[in-house]
N, C-alpha and C. Protein backbone atom coordinates (compact mmCIF):
# COMPACT_ATOMS: atom_id res chain seq x y z
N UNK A 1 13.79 -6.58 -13.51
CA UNK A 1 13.77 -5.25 -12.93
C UNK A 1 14.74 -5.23 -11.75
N UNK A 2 15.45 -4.25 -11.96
CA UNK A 2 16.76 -4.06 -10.71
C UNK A 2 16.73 -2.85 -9.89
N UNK A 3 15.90 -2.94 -9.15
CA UNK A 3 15.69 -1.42 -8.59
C UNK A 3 16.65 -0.70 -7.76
N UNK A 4 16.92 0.43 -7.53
CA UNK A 4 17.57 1.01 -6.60
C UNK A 4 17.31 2.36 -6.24
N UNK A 5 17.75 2.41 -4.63
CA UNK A 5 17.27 3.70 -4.12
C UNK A 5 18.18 4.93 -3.44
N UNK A 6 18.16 5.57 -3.94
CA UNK A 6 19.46 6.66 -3.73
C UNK A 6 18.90 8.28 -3.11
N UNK A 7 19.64 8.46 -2.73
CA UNK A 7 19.07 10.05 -2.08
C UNK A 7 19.12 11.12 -3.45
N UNK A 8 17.81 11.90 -4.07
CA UNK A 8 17.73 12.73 -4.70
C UNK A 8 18.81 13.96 -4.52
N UNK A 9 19.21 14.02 -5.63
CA UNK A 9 20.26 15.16 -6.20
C UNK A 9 19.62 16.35 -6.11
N UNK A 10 19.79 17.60 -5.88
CA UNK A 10 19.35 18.84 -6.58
C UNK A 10 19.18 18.52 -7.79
N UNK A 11 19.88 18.20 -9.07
CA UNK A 11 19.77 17.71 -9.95
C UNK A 11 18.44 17.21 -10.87
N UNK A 12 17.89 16.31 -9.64
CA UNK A 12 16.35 15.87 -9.59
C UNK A 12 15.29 16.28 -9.20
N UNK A 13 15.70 17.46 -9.00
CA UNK A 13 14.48 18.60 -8.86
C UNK A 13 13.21 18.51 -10.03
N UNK A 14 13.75 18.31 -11.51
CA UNK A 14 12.68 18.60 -12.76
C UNK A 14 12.30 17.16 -12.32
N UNK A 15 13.09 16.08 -12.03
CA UNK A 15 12.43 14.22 -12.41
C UNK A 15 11.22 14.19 -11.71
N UNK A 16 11.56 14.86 -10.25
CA UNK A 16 10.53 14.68 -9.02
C UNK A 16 9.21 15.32 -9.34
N UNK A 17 9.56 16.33 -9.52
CA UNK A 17 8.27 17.67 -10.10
C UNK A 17 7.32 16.66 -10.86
N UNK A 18 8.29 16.15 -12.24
CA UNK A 18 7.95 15.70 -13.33
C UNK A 18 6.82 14.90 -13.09
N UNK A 19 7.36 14.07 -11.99
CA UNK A 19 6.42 12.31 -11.52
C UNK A 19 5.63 13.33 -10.64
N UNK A 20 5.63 13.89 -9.90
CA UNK A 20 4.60 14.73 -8.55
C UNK A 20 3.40 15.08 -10.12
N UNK A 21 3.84 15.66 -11.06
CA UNK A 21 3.13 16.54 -12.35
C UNK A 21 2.30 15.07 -12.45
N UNK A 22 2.75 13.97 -13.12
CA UNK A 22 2.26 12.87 -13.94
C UNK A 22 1.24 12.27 -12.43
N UNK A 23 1.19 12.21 -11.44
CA UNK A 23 0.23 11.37 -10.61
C UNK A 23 -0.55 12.35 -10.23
N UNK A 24 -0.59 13.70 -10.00
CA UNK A 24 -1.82 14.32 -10.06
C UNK A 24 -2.66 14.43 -11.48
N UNK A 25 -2.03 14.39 -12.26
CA UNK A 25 -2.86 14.49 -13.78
C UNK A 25 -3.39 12.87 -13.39
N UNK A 26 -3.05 11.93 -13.56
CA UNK A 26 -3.76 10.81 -13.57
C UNK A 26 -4.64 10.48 -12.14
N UNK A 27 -4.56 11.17 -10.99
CA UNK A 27 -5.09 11.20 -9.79
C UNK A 27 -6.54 12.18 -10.53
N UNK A 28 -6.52 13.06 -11.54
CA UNK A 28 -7.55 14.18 -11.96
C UNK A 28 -8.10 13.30 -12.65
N UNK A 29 -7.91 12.33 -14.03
CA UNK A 29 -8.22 11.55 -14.67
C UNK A 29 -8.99 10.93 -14.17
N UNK A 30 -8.79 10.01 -12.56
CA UNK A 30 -9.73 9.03 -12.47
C UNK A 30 -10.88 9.84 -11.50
N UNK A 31 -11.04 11.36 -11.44
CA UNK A 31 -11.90 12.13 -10.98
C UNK A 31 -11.80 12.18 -9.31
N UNK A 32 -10.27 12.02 -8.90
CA UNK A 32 -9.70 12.04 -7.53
C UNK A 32 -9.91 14.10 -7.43
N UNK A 33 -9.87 14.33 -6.23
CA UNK A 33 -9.83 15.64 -6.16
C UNK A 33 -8.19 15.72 -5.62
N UNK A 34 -7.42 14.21 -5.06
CA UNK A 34 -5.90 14.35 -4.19
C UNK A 34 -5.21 15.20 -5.47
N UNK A 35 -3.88 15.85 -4.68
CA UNK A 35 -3.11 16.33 -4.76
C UNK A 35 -3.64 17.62 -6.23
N UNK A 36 -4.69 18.32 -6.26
CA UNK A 36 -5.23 19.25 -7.52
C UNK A 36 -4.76 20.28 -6.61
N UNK A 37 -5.14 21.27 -7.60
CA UNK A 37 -5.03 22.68 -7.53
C UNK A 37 -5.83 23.47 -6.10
N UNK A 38 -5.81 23.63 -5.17
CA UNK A 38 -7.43 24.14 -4.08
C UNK A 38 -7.30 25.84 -4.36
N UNK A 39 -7.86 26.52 -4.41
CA UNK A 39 -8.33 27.97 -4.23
C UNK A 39 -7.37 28.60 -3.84
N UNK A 40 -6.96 28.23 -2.63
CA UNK A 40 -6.04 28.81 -1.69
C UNK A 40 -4.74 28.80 -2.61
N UNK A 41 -4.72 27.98 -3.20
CA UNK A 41 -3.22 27.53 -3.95
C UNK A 41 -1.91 27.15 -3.66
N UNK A 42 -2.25 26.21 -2.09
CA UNK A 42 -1.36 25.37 -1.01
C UNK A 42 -0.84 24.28 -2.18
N UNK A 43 -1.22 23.49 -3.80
CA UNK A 43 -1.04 22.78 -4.06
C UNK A 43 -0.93 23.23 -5.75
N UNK A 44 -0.40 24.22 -5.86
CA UNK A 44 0.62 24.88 -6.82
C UNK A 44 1.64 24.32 -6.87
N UNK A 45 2.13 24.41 -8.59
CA UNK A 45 2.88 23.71 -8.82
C UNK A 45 4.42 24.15 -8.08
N UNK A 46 4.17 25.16 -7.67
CA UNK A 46 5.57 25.86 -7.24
C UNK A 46 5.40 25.52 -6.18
N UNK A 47 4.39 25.31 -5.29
CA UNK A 47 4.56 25.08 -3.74
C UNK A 47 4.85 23.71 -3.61
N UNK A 48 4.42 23.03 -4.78
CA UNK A 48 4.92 21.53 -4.78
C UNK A 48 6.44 21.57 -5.31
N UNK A 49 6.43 22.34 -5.97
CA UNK A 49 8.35 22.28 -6.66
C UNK A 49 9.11 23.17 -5.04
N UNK A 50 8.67 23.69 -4.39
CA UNK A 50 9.62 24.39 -3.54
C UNK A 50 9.78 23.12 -1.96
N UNK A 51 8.36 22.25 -1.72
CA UNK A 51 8.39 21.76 -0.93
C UNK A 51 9.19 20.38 -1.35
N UNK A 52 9.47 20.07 -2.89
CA UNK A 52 10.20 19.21 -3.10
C UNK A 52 11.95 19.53 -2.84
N UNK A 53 11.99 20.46 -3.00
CA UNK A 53 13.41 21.20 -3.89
C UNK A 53 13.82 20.84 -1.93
N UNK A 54 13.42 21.73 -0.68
CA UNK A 54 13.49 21.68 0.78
C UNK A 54 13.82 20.37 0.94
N UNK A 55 12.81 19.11 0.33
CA UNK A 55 13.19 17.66 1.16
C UNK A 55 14.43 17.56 0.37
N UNK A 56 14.54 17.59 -1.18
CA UNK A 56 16.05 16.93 -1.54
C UNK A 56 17.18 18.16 -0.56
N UNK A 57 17.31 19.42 -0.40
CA UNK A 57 18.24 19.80 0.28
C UNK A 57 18.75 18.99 1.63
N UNK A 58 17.31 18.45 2.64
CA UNK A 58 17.71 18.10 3.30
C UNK A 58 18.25 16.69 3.32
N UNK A 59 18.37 16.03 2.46
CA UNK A 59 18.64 14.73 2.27
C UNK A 59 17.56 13.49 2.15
N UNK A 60 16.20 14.20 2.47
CA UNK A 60 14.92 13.13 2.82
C UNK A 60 14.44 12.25 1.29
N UNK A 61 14.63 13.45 0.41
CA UNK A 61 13.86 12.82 -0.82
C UNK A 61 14.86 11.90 -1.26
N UNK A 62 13.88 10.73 -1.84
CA UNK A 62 14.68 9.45 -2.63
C UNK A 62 14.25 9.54 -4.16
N UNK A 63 14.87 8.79 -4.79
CA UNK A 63 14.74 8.85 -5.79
C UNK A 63 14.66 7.31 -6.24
N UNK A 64 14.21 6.63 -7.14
CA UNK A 64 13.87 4.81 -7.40
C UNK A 64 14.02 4.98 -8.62
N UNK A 65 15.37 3.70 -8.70
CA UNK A 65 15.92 3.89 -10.48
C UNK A 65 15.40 2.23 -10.69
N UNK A 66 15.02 1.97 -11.91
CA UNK A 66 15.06 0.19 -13.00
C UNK A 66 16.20 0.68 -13.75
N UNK A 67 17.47 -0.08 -12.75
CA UNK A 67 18.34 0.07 -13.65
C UNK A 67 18.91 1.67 -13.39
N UNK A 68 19.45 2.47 -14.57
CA UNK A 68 18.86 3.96 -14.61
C UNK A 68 18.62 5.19 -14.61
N UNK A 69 17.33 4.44 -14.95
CA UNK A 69 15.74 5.04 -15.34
C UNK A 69 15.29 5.37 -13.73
N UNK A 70 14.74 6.78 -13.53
CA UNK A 70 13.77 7.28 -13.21
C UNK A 70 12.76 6.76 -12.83
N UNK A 71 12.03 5.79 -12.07
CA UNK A 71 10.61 5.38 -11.82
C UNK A 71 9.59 5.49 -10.85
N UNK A 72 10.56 6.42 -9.40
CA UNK A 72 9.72 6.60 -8.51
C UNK A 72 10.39 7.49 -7.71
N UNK A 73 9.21 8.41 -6.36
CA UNK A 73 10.68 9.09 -5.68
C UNK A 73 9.40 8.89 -4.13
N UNK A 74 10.15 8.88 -2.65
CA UNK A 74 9.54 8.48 -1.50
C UNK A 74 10.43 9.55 -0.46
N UNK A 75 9.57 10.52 0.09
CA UNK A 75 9.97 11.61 0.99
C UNK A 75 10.32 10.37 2.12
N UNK A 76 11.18 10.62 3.08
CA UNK A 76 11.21 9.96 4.03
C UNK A 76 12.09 11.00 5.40
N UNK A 77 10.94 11.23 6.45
CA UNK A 77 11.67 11.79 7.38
C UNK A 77 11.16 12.05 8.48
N UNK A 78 11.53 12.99 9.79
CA UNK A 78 11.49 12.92 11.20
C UNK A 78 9.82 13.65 11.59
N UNK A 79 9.46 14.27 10.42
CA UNK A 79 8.37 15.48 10.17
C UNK A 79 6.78 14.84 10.51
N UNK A 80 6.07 15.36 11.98
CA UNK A 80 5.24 14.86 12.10
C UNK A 80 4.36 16.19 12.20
N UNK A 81 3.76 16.28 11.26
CA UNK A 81 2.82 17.40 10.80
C UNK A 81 2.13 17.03 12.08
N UNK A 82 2.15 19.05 12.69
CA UNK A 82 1.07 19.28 14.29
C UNK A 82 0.32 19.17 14.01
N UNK A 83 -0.59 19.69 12.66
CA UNK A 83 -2.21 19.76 12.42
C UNK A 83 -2.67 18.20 12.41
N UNK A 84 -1.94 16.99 12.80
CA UNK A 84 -1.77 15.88 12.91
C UNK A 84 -2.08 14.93 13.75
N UNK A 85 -0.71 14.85 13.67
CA UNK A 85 0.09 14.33 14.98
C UNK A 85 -0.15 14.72 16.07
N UNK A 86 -0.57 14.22 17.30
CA UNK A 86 -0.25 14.79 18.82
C UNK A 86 0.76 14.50 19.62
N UNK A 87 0.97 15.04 20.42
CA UNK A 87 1.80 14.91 21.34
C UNK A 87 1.43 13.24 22.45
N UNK A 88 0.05 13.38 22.06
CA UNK A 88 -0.12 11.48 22.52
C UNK A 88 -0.24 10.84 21.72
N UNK A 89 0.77 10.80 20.43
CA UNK A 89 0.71 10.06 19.03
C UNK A 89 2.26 9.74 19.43
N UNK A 90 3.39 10.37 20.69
CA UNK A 90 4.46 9.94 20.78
C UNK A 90 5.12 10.49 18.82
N UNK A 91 5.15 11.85 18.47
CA UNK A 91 5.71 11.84 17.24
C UNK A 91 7.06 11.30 16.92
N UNK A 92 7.59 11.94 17.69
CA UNK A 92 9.26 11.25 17.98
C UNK A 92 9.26 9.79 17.61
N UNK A 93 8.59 8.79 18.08
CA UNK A 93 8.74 7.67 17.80
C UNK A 93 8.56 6.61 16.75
N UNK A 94 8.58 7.76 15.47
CA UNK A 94 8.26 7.20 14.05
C UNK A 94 9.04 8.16 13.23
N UNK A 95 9.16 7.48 11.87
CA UNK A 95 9.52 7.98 10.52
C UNK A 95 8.34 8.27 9.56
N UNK A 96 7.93 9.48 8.81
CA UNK A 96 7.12 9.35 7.94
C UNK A 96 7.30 9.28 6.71
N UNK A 97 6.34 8.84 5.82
CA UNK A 97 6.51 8.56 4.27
C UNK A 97 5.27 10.17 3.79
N UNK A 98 6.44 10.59 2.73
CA UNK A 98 5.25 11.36 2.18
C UNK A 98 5.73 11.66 0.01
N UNK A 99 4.75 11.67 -0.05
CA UNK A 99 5.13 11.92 -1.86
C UNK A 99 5.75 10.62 -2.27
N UNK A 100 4.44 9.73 -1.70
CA UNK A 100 5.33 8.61 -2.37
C UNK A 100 5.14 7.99 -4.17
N UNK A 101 5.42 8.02 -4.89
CA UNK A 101 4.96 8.32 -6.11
C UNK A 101 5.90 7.19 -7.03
N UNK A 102 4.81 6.20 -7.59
CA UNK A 102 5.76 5.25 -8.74
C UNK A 102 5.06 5.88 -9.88
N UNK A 103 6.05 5.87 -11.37
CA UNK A 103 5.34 6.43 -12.27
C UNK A 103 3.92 4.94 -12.88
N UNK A 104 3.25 5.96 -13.76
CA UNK A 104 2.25 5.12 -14.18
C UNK A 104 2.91 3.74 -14.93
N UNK A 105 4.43 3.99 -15.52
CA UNK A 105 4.94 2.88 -16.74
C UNK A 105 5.24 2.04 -15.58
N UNK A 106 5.25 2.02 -14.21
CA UNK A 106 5.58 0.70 -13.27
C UNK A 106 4.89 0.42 -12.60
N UNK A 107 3.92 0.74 -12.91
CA UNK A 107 2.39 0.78 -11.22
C UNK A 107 2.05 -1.00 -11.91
N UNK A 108 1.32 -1.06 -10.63
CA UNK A 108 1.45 -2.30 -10.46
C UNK A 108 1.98 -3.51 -10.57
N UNK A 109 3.19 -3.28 -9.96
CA UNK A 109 4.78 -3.91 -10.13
C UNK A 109 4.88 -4.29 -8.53
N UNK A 110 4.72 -3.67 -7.61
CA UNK A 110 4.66 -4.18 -6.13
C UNK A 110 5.75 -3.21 -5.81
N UNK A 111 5.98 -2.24 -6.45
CA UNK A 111 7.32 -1.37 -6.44
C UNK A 111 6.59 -0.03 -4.87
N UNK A 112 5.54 -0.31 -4.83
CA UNK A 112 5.24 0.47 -3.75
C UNK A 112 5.29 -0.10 -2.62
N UNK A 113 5.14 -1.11 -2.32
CA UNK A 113 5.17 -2.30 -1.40
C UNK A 113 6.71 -2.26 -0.50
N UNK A 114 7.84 -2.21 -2.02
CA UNK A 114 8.76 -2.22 -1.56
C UNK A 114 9.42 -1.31 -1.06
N UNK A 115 8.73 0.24 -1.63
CA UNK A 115 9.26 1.18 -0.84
C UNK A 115 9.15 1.05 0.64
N UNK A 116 8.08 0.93 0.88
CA UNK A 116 7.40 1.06 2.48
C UNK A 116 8.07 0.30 2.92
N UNK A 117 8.30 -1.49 2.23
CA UNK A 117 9.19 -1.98 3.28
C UNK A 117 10.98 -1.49 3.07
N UNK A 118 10.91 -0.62 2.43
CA UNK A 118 12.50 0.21 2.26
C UNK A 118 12.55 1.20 3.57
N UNK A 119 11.48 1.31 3.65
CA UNK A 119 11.10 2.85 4.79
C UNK A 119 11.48 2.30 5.84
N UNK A 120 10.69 1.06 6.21
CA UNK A 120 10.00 0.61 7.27
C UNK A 120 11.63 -0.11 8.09
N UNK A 121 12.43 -0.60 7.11
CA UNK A 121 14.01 -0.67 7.49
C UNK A 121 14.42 0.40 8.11
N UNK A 122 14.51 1.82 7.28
CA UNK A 122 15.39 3.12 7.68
C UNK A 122 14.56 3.27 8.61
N UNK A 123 13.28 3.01 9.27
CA UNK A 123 12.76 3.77 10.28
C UNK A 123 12.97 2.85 11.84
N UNK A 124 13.62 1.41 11.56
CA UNK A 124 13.95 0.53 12.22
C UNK A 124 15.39 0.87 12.73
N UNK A 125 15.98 1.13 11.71
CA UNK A 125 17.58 1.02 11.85
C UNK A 125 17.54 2.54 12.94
N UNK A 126 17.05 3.43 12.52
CA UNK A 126 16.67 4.86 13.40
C UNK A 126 15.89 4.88 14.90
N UNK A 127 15.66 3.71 15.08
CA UNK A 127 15.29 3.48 16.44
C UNK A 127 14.14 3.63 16.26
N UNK A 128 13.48 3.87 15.18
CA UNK A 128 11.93 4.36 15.84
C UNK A 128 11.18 2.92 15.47
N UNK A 129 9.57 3.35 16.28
CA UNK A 129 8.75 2.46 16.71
C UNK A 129 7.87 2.02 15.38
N UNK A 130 7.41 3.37 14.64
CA UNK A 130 6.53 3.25 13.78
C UNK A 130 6.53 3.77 12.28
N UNK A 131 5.75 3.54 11.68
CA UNK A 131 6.31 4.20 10.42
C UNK A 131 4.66 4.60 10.21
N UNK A 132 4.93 6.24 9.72
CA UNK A 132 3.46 6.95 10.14
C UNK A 132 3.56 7.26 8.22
N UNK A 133 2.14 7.55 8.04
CA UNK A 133 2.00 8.20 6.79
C UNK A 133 0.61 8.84 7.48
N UNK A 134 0.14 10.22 6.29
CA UNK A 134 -1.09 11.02 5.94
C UNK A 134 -1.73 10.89 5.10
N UNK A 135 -2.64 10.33 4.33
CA UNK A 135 -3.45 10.25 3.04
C UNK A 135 -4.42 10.84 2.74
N UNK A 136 -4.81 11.11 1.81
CA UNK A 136 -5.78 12.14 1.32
C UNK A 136 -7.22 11.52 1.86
N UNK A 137 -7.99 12.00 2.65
CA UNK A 137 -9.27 11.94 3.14
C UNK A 137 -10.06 11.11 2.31
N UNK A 138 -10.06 11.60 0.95
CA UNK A 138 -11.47 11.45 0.19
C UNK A 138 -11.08 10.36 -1.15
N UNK A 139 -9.79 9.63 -0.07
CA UNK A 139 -8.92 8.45 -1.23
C UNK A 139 -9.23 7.06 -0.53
N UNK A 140 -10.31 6.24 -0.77
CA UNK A 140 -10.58 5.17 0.28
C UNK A 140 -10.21 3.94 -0.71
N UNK A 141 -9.49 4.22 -1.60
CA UNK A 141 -8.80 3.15 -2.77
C UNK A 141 -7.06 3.16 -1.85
N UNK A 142 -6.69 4.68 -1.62
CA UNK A 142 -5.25 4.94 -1.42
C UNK A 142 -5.59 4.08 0.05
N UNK A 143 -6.19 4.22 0.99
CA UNK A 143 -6.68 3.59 2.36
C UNK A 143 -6.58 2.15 2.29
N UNK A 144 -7.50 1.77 1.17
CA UNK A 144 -7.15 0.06 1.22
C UNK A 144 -5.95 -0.33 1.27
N UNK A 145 -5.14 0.61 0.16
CA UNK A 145 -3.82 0.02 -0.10
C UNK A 145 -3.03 -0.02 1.04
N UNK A 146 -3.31 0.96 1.93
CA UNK A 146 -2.07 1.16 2.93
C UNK A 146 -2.20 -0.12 3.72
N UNK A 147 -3.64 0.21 4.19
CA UNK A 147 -3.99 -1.43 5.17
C UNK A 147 -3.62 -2.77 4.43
N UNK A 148 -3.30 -2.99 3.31
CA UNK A 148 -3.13 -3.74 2.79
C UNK A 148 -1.18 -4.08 2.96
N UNK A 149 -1.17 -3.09 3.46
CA UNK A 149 0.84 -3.14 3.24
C UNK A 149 0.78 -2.81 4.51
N UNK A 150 0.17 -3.54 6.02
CA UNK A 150 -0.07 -3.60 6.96
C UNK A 150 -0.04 -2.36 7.81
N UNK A 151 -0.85 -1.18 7.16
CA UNK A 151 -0.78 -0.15 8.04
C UNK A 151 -2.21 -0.25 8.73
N UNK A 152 -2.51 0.50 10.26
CA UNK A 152 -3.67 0.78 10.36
C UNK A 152 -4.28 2.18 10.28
N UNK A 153 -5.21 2.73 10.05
CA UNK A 153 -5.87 3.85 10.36
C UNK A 153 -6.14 4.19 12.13
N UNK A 154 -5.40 5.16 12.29
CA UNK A 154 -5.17 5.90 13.64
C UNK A 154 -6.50 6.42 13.89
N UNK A 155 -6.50 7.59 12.93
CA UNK A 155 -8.20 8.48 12.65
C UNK A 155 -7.63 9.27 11.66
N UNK A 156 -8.91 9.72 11.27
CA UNK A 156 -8.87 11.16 10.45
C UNK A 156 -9.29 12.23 10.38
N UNK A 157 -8.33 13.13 9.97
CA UNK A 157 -8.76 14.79 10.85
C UNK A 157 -8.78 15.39 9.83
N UNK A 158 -10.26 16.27 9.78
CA UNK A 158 -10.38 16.34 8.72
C UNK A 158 -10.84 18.05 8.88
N UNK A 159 -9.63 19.33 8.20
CA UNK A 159 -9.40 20.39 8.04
C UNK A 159 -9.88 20.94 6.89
N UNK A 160 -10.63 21.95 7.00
CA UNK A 160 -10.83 22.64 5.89
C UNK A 160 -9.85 23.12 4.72
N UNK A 161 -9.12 23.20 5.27
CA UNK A 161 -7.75 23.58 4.25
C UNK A 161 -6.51 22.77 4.06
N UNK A 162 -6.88 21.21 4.56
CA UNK A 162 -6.34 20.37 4.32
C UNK A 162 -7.07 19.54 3.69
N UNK A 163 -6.47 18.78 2.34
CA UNK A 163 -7.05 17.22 1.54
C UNK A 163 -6.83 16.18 2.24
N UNK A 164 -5.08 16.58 3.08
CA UNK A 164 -5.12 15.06 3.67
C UNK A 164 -5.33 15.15 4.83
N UNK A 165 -5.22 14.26 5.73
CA UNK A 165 -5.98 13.90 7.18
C UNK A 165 -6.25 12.41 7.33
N UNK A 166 -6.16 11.21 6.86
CA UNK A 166 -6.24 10.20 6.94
C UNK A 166 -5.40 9.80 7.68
N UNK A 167 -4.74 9.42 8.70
CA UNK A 167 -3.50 9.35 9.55
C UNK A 167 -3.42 7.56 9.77
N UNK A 168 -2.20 7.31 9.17
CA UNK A 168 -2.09 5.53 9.39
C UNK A 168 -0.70 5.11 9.75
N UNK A 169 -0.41 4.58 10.72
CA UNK A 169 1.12 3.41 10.86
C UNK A 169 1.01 2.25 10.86
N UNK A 170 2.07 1.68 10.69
CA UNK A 170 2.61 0.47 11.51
C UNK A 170 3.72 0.01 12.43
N UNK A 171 3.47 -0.54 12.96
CA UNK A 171 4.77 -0.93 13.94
C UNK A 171 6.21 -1.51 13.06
N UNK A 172 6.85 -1.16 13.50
CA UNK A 172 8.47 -1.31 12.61
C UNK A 172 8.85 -2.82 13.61
């Protein structure tokens, strides 16, 4: 496996969707409520295709080829969600990961591992301190994993009209 990571094309608008499409269907499968449909309809497929379509304009979204093939894509950028983040969280002083997504044909490959430590470089080389992510509240499988790829749990804030709220870094 020869991986590589390149900044998403407009182009890759359908690939991204595609994989965002394939990990909520299998996130529904194992009876996860992350990333579904809510009432409100904050997690429509269009609000997910428009909030994707915004990161590749700005250059944030990546894209992860074997070879390539298509196998993963990792938001990466300056964006420290207020409903969040505080102002004594020092936001400025981190990079966040969001939509980070390997397809199901490579999961459990360590290919997530390596994103973060892909991140955890660009968020080094950028001066910053930490590398922050958000996870879905009611995902204490997605939680292990992070702590497991040495993040800690900050706290979690937990909004009615938000799924995620789990708030975790690590030091770069």
């Amino acid at each position: 496996m020869s991986l590589t990571i390149r900044t998403a094309l407009p182009s890759d608008l359908d690939t991204v969707t595609a994989m965002h499409r394939e990990a909520s269907a299998w996130l529904a499968q194992k009876g996860s409520d992350q990333w579904q449909p809510m009432q409100t309809g904050r997690l429509s497929i269009d609000h997910v295709r428009s909030g994707i379509a915004r990161s590749i304009a700005k250059g944030e979204c990546f894209i992860v080829l074997d070879d390539q093939e298509p196998i993963g894509t990792i938001t990466l950028d300056s964006f420290a969600d207020p409903e969040f983040w505080t102002d004594e969280d020092d936001p400025g002083s981190a990079l966040y990961v969001h939509r980070m997504i390997v397809k199901r044909s490579h999961a459990g490959r360590g290919i997530g591992g390596q994103l973060l430590h892909w991140a955890n470089d660009r968020a080094k080389k950028a001066g910053r301190r930490w590398l922050r992510l958000d996870a879905w509240r009611t995902n204490p499988t997605l939680h292990e994993y992070y702590r497991s790829q040495g993040f800690e749990q900050v706290r979690v804030v937990d909004l009615p009209h938000r799924g995620s709220g789990a708030l975790f870094q690590r030091a770069v």
